[in-house]
C-alpha atoms as a PDB file:
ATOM      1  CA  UNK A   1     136.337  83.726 168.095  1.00  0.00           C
ATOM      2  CA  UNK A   2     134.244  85.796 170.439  1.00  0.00           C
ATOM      3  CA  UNK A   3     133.915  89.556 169.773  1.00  0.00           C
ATOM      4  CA  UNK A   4     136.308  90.768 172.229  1.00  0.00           C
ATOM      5  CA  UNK A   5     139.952  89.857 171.375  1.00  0.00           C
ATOM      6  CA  UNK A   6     142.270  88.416 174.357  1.00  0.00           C
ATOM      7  CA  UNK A   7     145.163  87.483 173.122  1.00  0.00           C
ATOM      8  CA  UNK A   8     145.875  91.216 170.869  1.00  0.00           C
ATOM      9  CA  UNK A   9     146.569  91.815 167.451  1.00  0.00           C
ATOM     10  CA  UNK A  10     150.296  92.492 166.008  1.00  0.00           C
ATOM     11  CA  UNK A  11     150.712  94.473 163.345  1.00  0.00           C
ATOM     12  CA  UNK A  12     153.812  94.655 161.197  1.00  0.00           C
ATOM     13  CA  UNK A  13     155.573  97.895 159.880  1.00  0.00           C
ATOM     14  CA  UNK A  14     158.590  98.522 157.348  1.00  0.00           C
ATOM     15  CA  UNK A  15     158.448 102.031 157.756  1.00  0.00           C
ATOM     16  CA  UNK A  16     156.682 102.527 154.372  1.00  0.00           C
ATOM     17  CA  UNK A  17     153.361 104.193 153.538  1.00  0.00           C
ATOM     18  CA  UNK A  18     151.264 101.095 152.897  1.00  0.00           C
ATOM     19  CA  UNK A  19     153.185  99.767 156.715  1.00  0.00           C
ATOM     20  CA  UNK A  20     151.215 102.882 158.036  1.00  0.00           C
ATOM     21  CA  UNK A  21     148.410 102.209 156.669  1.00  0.00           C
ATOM     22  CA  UNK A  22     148.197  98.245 157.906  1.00  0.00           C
ATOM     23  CA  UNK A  23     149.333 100.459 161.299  1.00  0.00           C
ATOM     24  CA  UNK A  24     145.971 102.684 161.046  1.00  0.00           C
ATOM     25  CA  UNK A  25     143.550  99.875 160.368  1.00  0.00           C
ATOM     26  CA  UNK A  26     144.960  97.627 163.089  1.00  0.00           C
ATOM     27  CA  UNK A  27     145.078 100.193 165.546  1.00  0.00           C
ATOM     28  CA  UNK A  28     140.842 100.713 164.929  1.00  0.00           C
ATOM     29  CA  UNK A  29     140.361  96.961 164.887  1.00  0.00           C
ATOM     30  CA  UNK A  30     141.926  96.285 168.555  1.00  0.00           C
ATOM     31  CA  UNK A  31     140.328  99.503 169.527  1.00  0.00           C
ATOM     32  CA  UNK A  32     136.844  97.809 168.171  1.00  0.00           C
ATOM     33  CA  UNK A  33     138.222  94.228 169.821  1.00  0.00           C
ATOM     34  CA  UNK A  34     139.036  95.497 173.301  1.00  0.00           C
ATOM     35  CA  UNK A  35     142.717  93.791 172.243  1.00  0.00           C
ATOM     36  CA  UNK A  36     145.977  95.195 173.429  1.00  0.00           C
ATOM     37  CA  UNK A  37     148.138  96.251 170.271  1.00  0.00           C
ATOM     38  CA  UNK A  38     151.740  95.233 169.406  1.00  0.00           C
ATOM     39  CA  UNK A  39     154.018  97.191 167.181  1.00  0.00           C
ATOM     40  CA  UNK A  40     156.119  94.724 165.341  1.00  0.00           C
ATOM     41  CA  UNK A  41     159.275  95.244 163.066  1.00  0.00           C
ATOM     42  CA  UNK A  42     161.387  92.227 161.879  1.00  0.00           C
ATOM     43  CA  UNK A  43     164.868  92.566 159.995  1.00  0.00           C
ATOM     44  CA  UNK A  44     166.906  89.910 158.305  1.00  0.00           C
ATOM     45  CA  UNK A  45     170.632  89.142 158.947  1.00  0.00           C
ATOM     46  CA  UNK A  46     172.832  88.594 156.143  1.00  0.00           C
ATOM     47  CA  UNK A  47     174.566  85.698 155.206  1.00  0.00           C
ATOM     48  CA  UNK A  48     178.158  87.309 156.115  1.00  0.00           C
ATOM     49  CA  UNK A  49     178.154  90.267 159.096  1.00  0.00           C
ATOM     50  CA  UNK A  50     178.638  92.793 156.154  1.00  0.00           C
ATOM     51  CA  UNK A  51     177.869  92.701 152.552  1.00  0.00           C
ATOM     52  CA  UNK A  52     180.978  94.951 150.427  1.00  0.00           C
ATOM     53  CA  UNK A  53     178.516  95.497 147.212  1.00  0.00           C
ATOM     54  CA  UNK A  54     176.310  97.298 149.723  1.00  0.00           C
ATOM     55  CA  UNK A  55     178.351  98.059 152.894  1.00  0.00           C
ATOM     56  CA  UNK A  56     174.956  97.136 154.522  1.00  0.00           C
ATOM     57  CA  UNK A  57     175.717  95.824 158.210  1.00  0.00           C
ATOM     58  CA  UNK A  58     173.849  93.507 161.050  1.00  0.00           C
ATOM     59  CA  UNK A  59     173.094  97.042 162.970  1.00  0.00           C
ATOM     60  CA  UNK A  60     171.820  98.965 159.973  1.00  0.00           C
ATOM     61  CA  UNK A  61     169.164  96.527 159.771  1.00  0.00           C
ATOM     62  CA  UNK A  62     168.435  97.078 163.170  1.00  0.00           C
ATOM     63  CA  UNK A  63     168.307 100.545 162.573  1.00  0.00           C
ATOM     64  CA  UNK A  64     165.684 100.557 160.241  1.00  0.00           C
ATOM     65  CA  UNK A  65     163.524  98.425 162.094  1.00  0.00           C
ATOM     66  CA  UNK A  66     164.395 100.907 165.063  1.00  0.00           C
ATOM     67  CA  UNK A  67     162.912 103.577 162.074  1.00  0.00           C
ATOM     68  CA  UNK A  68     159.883 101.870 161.349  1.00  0.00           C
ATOM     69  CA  UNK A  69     158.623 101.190 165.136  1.00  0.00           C
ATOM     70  CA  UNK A  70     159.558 104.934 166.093  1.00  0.00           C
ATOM     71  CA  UNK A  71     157.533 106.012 162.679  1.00  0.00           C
ATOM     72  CA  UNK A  72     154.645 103.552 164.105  1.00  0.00           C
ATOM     73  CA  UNK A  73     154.886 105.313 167.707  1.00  0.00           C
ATOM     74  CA  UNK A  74     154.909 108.991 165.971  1.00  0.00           C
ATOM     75  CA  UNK A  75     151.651 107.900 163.778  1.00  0.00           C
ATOM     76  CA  UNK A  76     149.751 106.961 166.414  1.00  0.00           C
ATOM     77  CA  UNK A  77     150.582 109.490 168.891  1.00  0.00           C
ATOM     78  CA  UNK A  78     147.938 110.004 171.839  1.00  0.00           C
ATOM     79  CA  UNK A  79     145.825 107.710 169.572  1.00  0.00           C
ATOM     80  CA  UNK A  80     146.394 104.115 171.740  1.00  0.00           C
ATOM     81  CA  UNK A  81     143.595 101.426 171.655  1.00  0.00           C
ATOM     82  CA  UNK A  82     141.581 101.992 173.989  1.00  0.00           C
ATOM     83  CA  UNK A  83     143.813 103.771 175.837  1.00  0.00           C
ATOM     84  CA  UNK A  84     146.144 101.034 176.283  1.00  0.00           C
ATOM     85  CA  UNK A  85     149.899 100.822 176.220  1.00  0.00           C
ATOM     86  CA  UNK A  86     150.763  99.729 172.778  1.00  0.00           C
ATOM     87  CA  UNK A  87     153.904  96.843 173.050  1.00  0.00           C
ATOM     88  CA  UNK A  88     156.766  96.996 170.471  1.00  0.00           C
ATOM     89  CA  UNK A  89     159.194  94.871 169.119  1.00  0.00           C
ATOM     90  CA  UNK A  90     161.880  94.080 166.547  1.00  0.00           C
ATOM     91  CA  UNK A  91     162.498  90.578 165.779  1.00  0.00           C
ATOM     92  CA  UNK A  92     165.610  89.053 163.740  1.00  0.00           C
ATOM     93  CA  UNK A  93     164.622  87.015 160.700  1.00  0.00           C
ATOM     94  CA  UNK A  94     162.521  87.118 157.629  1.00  0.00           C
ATOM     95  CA  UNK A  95     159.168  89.416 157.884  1.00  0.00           C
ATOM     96  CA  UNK A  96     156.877  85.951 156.618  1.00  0.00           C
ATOM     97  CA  UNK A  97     158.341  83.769 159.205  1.00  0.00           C
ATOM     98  CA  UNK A  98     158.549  86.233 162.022  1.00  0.00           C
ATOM     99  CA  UNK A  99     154.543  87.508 161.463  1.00  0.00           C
ATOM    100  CA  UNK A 100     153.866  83.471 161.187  1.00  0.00           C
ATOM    101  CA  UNK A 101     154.672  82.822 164.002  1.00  0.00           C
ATOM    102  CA  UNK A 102     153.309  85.735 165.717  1.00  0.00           C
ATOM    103  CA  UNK A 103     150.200  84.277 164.679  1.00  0.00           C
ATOM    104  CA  UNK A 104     150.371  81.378 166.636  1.00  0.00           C
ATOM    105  CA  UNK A 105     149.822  83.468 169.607  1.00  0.00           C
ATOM    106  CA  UNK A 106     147.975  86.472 168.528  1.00  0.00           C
ATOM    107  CA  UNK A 107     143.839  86.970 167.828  1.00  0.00           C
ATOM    108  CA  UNK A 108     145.228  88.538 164.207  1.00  0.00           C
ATOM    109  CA  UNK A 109     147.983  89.672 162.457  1.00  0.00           C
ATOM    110  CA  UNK A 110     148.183  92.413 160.021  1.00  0.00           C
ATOM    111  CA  UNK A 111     150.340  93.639 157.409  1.00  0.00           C
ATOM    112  CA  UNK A 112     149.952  96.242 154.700  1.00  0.00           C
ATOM    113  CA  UNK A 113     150.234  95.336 150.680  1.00  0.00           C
ATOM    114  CA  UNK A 114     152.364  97.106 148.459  1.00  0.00           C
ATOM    115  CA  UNK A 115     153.158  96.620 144.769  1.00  0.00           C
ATOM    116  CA  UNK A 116     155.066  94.079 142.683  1.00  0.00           C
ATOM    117  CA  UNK A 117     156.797  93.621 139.485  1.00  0.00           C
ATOM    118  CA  UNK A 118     155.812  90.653 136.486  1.00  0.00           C
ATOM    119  CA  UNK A 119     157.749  88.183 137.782  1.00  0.00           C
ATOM    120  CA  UNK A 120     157.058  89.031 141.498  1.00  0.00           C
ATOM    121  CA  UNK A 121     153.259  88.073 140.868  1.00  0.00           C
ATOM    122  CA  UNK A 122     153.892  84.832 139.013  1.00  0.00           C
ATOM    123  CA  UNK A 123     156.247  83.591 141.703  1.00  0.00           C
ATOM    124  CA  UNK A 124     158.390  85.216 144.100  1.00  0.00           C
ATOM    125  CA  UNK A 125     154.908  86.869 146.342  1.00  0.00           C
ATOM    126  CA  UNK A 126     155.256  89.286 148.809  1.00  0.00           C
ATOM    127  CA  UNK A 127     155.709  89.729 152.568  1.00  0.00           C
ATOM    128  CA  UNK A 128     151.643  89.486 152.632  1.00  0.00           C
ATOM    129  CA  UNK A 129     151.385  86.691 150.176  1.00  0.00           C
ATOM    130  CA  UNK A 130     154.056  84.824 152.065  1.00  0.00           C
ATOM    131  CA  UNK A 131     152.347  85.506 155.088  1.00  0.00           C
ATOM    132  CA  UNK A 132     148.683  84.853 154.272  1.00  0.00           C
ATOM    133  CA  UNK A 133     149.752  81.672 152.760  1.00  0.00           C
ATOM    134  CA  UNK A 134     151.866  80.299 155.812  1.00  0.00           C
ATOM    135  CA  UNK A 135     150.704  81.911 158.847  1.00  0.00           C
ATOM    136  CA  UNK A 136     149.041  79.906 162.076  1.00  0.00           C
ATOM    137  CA  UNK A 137     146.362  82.109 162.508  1.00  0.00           C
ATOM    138  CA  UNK A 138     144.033  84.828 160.939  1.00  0.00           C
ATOM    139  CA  UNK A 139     145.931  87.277 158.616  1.00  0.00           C
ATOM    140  CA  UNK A 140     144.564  90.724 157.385  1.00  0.00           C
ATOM    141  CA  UNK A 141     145.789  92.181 154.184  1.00  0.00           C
ATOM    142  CA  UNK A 142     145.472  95.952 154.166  1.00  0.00           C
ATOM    143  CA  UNK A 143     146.018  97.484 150.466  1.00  0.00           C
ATOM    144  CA  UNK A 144     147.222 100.986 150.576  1.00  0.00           C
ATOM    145  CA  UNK A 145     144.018 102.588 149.341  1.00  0.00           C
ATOM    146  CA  UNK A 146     141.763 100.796 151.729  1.00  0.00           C
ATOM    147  CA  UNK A 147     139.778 102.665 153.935  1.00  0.00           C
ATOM    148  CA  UNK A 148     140.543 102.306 157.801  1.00  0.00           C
ATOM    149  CA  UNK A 149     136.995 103.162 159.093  1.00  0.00           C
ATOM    150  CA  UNK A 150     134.384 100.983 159.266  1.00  0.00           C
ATOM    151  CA  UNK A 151     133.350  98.355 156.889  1.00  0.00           C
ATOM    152  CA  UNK A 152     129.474  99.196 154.779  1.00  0.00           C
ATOM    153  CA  UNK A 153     130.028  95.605 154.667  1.00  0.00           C
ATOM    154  CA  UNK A 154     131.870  92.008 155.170  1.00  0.00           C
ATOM    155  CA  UNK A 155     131.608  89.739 152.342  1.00  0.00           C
ATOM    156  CA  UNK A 156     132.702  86.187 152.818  1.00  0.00           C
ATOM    157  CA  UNK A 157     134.559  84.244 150.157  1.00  0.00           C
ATOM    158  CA  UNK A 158     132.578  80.420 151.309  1.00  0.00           C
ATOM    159  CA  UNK A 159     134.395  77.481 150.204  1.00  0.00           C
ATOM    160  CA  UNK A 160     133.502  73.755 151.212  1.00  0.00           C
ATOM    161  CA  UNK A 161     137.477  73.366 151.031  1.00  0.00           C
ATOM    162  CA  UNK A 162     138.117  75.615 153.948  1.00  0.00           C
ATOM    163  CA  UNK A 163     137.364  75.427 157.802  1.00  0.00           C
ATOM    164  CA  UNK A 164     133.696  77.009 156.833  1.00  0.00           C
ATOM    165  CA  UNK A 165     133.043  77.318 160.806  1.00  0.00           C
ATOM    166  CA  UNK A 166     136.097  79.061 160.844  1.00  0.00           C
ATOM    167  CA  UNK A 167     135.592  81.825 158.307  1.00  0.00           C
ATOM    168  CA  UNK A 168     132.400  82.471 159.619  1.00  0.00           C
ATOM    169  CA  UNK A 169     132.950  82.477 163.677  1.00  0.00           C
ATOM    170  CA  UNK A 170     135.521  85.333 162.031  1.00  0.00           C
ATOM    171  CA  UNK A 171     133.619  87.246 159.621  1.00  0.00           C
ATOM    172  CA  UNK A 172     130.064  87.051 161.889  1.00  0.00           C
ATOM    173  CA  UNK A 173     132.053  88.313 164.901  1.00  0.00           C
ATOM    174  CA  UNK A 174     133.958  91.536 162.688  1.00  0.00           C
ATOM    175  CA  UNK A 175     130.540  92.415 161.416  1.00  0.00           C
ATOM    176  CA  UNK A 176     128.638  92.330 164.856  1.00  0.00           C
ATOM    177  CA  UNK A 177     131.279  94.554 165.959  1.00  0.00           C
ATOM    178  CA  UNK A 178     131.372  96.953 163.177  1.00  0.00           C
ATOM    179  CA  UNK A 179     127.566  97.178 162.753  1.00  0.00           C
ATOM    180  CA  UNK A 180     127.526  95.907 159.100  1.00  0.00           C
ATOM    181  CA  UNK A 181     125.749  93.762 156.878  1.00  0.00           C
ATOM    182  CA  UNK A 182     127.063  90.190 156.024  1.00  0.00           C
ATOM    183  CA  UNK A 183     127.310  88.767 152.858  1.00  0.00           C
ATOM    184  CA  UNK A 184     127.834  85.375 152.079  1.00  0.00           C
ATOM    185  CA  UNK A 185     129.153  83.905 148.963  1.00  0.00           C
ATOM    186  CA  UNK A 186     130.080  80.185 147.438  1.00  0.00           C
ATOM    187  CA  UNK A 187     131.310  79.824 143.635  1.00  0.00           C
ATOM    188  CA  UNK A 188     130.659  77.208 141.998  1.00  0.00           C
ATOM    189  CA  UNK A 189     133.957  77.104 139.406  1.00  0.00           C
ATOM    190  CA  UNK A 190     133.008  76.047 135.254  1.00  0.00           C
ATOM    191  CA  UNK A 191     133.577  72.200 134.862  1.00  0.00           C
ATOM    192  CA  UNK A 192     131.558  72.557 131.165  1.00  0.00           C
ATOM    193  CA  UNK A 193     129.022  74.077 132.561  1.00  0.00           C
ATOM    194  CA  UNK A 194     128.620  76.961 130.522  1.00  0.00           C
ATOM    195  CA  UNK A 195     129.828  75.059 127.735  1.00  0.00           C
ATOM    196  CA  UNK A 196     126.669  73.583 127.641  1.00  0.00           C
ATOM    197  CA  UNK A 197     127.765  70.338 128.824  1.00  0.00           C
ATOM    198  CA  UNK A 198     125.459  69.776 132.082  1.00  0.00           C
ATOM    199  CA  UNK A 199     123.228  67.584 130.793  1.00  0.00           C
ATOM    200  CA  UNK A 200     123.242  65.469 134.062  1.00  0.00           C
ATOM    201  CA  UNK A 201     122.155  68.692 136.063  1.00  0.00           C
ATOM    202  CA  UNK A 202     125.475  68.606 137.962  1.00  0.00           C
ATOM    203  CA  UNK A 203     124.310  72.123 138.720  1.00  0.00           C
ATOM    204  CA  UNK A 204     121.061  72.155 140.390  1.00  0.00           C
ATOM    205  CA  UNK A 205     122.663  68.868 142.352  1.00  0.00           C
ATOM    206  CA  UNK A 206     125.511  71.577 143.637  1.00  0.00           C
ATOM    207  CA  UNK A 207     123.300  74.084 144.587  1.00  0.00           C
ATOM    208  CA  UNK A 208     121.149  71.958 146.135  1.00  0.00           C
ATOM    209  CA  UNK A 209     123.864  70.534 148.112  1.00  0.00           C
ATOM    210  CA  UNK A 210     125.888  73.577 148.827  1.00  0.00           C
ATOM    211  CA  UNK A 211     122.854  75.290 149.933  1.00  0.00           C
ATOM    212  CA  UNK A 212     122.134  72.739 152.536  1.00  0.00           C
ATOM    213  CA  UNK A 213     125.500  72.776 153.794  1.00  0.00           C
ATOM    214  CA  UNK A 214     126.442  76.367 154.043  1.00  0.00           C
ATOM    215  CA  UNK A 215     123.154  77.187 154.671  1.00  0.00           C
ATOM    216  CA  UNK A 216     122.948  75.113 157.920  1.00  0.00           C
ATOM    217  CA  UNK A 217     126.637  76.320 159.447  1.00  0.00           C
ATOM    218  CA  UNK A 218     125.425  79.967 158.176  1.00  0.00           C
ATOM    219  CA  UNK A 219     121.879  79.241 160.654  1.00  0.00           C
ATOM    220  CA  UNK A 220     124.237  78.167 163.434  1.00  0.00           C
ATOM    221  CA  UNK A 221     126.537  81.258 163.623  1.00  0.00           C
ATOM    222  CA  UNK A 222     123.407  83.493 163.011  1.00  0.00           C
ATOM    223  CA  UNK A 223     122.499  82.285 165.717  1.00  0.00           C
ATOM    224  CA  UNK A 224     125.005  83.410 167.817  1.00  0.00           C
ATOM    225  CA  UNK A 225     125.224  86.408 166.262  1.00  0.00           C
ATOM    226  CA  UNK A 226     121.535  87.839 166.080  1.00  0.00           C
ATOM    227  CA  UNK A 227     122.111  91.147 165.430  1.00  0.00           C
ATOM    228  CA  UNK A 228     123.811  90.777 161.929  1.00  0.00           C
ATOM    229  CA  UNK A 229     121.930  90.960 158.891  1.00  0.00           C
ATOM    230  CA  UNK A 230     123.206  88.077 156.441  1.00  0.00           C
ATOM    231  CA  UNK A 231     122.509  86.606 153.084  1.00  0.00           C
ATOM    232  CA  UNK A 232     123.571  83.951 151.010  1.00  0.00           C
ATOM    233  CA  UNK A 233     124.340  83.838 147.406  1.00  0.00           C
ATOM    234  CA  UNK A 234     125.208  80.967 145.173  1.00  0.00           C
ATOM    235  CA  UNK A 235     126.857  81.969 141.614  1.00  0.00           C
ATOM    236  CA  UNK A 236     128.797  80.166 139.033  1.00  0.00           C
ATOM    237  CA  UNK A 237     132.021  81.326 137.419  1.00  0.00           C
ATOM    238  CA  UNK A 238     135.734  81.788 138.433  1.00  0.00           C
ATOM    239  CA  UNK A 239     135.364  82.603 142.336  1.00  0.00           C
ATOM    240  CA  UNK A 240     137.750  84.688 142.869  1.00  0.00           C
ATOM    241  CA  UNK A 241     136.813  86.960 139.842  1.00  0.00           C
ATOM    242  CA  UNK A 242     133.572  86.707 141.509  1.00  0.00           C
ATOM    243  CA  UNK A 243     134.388  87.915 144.872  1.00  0.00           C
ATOM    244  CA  UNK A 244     136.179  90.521 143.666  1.00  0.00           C
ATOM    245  CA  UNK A 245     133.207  92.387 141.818  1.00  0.00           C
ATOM    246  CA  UNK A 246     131.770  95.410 143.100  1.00  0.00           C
ATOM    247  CA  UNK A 247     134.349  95.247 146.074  1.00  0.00           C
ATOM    248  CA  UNK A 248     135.190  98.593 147.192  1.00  0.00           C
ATOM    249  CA  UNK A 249     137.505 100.186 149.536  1.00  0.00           C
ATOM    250  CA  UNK A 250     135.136 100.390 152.696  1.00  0.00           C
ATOM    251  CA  UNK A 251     134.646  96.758 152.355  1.00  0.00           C
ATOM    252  CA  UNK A 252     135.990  93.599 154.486  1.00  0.00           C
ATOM    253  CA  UNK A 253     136.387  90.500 152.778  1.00  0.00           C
ATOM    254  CA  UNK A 254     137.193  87.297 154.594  1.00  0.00           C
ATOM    255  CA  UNK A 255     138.334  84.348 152.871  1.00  0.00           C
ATOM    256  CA  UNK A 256     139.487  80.538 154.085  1.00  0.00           C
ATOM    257  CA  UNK A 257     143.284  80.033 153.772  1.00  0.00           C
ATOM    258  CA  UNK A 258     143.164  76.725 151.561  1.00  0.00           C
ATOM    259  CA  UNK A 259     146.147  74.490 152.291  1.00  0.00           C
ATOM    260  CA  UNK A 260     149.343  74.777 149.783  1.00  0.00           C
ATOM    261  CA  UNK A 261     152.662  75.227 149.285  1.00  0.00           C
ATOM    262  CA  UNK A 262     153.557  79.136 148.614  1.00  0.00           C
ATOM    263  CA  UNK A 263     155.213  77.703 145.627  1.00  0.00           C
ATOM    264  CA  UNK A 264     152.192  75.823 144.495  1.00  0.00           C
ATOM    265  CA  UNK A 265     150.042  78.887 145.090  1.00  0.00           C
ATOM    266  CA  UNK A 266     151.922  81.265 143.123  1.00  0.00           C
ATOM    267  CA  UNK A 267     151.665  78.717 140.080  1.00  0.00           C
ATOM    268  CA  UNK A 268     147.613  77.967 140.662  1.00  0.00           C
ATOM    269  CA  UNK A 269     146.785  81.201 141.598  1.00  0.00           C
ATOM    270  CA  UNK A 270     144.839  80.335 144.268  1.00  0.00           C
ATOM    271  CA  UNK A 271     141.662  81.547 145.156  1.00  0.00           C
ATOM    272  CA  UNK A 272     143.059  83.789 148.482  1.00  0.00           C
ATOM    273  CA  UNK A 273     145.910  84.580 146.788  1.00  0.00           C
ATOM    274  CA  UNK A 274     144.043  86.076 143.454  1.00  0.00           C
ATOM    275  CA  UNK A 275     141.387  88.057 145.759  1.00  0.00           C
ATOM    276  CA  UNK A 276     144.632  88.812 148.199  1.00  0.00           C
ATOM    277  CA  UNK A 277     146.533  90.959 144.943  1.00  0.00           C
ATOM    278  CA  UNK A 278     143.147  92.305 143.296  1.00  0.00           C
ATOM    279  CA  UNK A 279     140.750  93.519 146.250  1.00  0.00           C
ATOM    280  CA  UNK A 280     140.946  97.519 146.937  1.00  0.00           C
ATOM    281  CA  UNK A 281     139.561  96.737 150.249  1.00  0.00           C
ATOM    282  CA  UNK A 282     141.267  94.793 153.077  1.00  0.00           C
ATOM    283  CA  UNK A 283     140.849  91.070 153.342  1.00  0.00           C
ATOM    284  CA  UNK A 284     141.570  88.419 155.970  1.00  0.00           C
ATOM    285  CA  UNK A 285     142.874  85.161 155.561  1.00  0.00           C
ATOM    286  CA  UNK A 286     141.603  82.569 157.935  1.00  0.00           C
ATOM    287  CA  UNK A 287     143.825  79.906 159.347  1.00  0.00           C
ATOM    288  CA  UNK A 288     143.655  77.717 162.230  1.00  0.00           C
ATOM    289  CA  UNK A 289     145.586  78.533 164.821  1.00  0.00           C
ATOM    290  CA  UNK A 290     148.192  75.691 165.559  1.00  0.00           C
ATOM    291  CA  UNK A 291     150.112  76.932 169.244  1.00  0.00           C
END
């Protein structure tokens, strides 16, 4: 992924705060990318063409989405990318399928994050869960309190699991063009370790290893990207607890999207998905795109 962005990044609205907010940060990001914009608002149809516990209908659905794109329009005002013409649409179907497979197509797809009940967080997800979790391409997850100017710094969630190339063609290239630091960071998750139970010195054989390996596709995109200032930590513990210390809302974090059902993510708690519902800064999901 080269610094300037050719294929644009979509952004998706609701017409709520937190939709605005997603809206602000994209908005600086294709300004920062060179990318054209796109304004996107999806609505679902229901199963019958109206619903009598509701009286919702087909074309109130539309309406809203109508809502949220003129909302989007109205926040931006004279604001446009780089003075480019900012493209709208409103797509029929679910939000998660329609941003998907937007991101087939697109450099990056945002969406904002917005609360959720008990039960929501054990199972059910949100639109940005969803999304992050299924989507053919990079996702960013904007929380409402995140800042929308630029990053003191992009911290990278490295996992041997994930594409590492991937997360780090993405993260090197967002913190050439923000003029930030990069930070660099593989867990190594408890198997008895701090139990006391290492008495083969599985650790210092992971470090060892996991220092060679990330430390040699780290060398190759510093390469590339000379300018950026990186480091590379190594810690042990829960890695998504880890990540998510001393993250604030000026941050970018910018983690691999490890390959699961939604279903079994919301049971495991994934990695992405924990740092997804706890980070106060915005955080990208990295996924290969598939066209």
């Amino acid at each position: 992924m080269s610094c300037t962005w050719y294929r644009g990044v979509v952004v998706g609205v609701d017409g709520s705060e937190e939709g605005m907010r997603a809206l602000d940060w994209a908005a600086r990001t294709a300004d920062r990318h060179g990318a054209r914009l796109t304004v996107l608002s999806a609505y679902s149809v229901p199963a019958s063409p109206v619903i009598p516990e509701v009286g919702f209908t087909v074309a109130d659905a539309r309406e809203d989405a109508q809502y949220a794109i003129d909302r989007a329009m109205a926040r931006l005002g004279d604001a446009r990318p780089g003075d480019r013409v900012v493209q709208t649409r409103i797509a029929q179907g679910s939000a998660p399928h329609v941003l998907a497979q937007e991101a087939r197509s697109c450099d990056l797809v945002v969406v904002g994050r917005r609360g959720l009940g008990p039960l929501d967080r054990m199972l059910l997800g949100s639109v940005s869960s969803a999304l992050a979790a299924g989507a053919h391409g990079p996702v960013a997850v904007v929380p409402a309190g995140a800042s929308t100017g630029d990053p003191r710094r992009v911290v990278v969630g490295a996992s041997r699991d994930d594409d590492l190339g991937l997360v780090l063609e993405l993260a090197f290239a967002e913190a050439e063009r923000r003029g930030c630091r990069l930070e660099i960071v593989h867990v190594l998750e408890p198997l008895g370790v701090e139990a006391g139970l290492d008495r083969s010195g599985f650790t210092a054989a992971w470090r060892e290893a996991a220092a060679t390996d990330i430390g040699d596709e780290v060398t190759r995109w510093a390469e590339k990207h000379p300018r950026v200032t990186s480091t590379v930590t190594l810690r042990t513990g829960d890695a998504a607890t880890v990540l998510l210390q001393g993250l604030a809302p000026d941050d970018l974090v910018v983690v691999g999207g490890r390959r699961h059902s939604q279903m079994l993510g919301r049971l495991l708690r994934s990695v992405p998905d924990k740092v997804l519902r706890g980070a106060p800064c915005p955080v990208v999901v990295v996924h290969e795109h598939h066209d």
